[in-house]
Protein backbone atom coordinates (compact mmCIF):
# COMPACT_ATOMS: atom_id res chain seq x y z
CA UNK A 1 86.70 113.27 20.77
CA UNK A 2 86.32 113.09 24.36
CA UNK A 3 89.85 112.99 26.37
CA UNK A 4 89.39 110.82 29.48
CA UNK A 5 91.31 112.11 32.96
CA UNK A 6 94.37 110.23 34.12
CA UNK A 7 92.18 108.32 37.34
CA UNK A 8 89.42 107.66 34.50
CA UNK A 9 92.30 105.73 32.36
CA UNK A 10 93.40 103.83 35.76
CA UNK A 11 89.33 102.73 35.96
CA UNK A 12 88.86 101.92 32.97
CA UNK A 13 91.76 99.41 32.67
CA UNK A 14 90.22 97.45 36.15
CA UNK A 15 86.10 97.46 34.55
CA UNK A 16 86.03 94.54 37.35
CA UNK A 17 86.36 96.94 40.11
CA UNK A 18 84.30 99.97 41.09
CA UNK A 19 85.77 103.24 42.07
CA UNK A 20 84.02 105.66 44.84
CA UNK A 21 84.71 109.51 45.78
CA UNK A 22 84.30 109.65 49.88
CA UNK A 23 85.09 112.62 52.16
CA UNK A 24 87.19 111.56 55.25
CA UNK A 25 88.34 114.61 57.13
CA UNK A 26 91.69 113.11 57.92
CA UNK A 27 95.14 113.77 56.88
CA UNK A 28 96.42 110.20 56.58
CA UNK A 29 93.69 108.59 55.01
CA UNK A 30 93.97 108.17 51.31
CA UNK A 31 91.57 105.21 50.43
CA UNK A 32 91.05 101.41 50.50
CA UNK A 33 89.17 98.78 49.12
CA UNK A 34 86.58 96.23 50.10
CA UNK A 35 86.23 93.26 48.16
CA UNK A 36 86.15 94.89 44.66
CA UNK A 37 85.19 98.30 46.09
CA UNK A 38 87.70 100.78 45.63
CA UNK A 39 87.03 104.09 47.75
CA UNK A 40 89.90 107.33 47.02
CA UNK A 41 89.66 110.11 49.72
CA UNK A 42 88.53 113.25 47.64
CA UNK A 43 89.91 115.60 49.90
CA UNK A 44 93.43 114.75 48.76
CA UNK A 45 95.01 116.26 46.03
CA UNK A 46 94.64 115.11 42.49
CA UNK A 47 97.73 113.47 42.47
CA UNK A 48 97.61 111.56 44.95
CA UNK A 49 94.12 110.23 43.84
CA UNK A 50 95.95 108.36 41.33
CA UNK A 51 98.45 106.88 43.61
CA UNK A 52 95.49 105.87 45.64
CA UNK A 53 93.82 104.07 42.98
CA UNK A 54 96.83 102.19 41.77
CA UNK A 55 97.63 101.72 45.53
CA UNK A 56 94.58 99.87 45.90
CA UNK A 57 94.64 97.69 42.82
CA UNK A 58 97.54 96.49 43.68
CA UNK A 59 96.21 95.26 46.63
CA UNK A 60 93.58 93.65 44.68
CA UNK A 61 95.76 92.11 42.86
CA UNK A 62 98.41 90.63 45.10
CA UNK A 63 97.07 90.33 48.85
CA UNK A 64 94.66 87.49 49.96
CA UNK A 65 93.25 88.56 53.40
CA UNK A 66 92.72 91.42 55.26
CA UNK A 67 95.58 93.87 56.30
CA UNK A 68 93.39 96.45 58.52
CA UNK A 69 95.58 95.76 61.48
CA UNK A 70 98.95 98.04 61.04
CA UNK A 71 100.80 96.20 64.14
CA UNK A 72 101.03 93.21 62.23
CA UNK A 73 104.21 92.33 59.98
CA UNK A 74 102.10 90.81 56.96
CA UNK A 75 99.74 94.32 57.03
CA UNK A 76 102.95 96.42 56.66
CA UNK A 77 104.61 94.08 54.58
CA UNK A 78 101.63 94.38 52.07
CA UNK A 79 101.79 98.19 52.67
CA UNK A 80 105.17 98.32 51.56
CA UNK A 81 104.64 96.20 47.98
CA UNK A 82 101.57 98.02 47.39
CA UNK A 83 103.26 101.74 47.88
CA UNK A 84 106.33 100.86 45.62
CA UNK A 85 103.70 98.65 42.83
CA UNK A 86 101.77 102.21 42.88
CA UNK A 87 104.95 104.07 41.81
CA UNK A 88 106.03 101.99 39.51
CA UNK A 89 102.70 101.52 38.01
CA UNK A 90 101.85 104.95 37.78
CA UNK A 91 105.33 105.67 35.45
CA UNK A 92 104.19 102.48 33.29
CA UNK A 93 100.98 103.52 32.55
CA UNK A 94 100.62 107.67 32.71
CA UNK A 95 104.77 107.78 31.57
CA UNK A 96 106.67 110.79 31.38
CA UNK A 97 104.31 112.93 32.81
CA UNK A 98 104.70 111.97 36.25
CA UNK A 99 108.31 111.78 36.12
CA UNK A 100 108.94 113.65 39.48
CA UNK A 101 106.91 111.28 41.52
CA UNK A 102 110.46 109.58 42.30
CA UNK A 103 110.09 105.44 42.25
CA UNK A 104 112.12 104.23 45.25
């Protein structure tokens, strides 16, 4: 039996996107996605790889346009759904195990 990681559960429930490990040597960089591109930072933690990932997919799923441009209202409005969709996601899907990553 072959036990699939907690990020390769996330993928496999979004087969329409694809998911990329890149290296960016900054601290606040975590990911983001093009189209149906999803790219996770792989010099964060583990954890936060998964909060990345559902980060982004729920930007695939809810925003229509492009939010690169943080002075904007919409761009930190869609920030803001897509941090609290991650947390909530990631207690839905990976459950009890994650219960200290506090939903706010």
């Amino acid at each position: 039996m072959i036990l699939l990681t907690d990020l390769e559960k996330i993928e496999d429930m979004y087969p329409e996107l694809s998911f990329w490990g890149i290296e960016v040597n900054h601290p606040a960089y975590h990911g983001s996605i093009f189209g149906k591109e999803v790219y996770i930072n792989t010099l964060q933690d583990s954890l936060d790889w998964l909060v990345t990932a559902l980060h982004e997919i729920s930007h695939y799923e809810n925003d229509y346009g492009h939010f690169n441009n943080l002075r904007l209202r919409g761009t930190l409005e869609a920030e803001g759904w897509a941090v609290r969709e991650s947390k909530v996601r990631m207690k839905a899907i990976l459950g009890k195990k994650y219960d200290f990553y506090k939903v706010n």
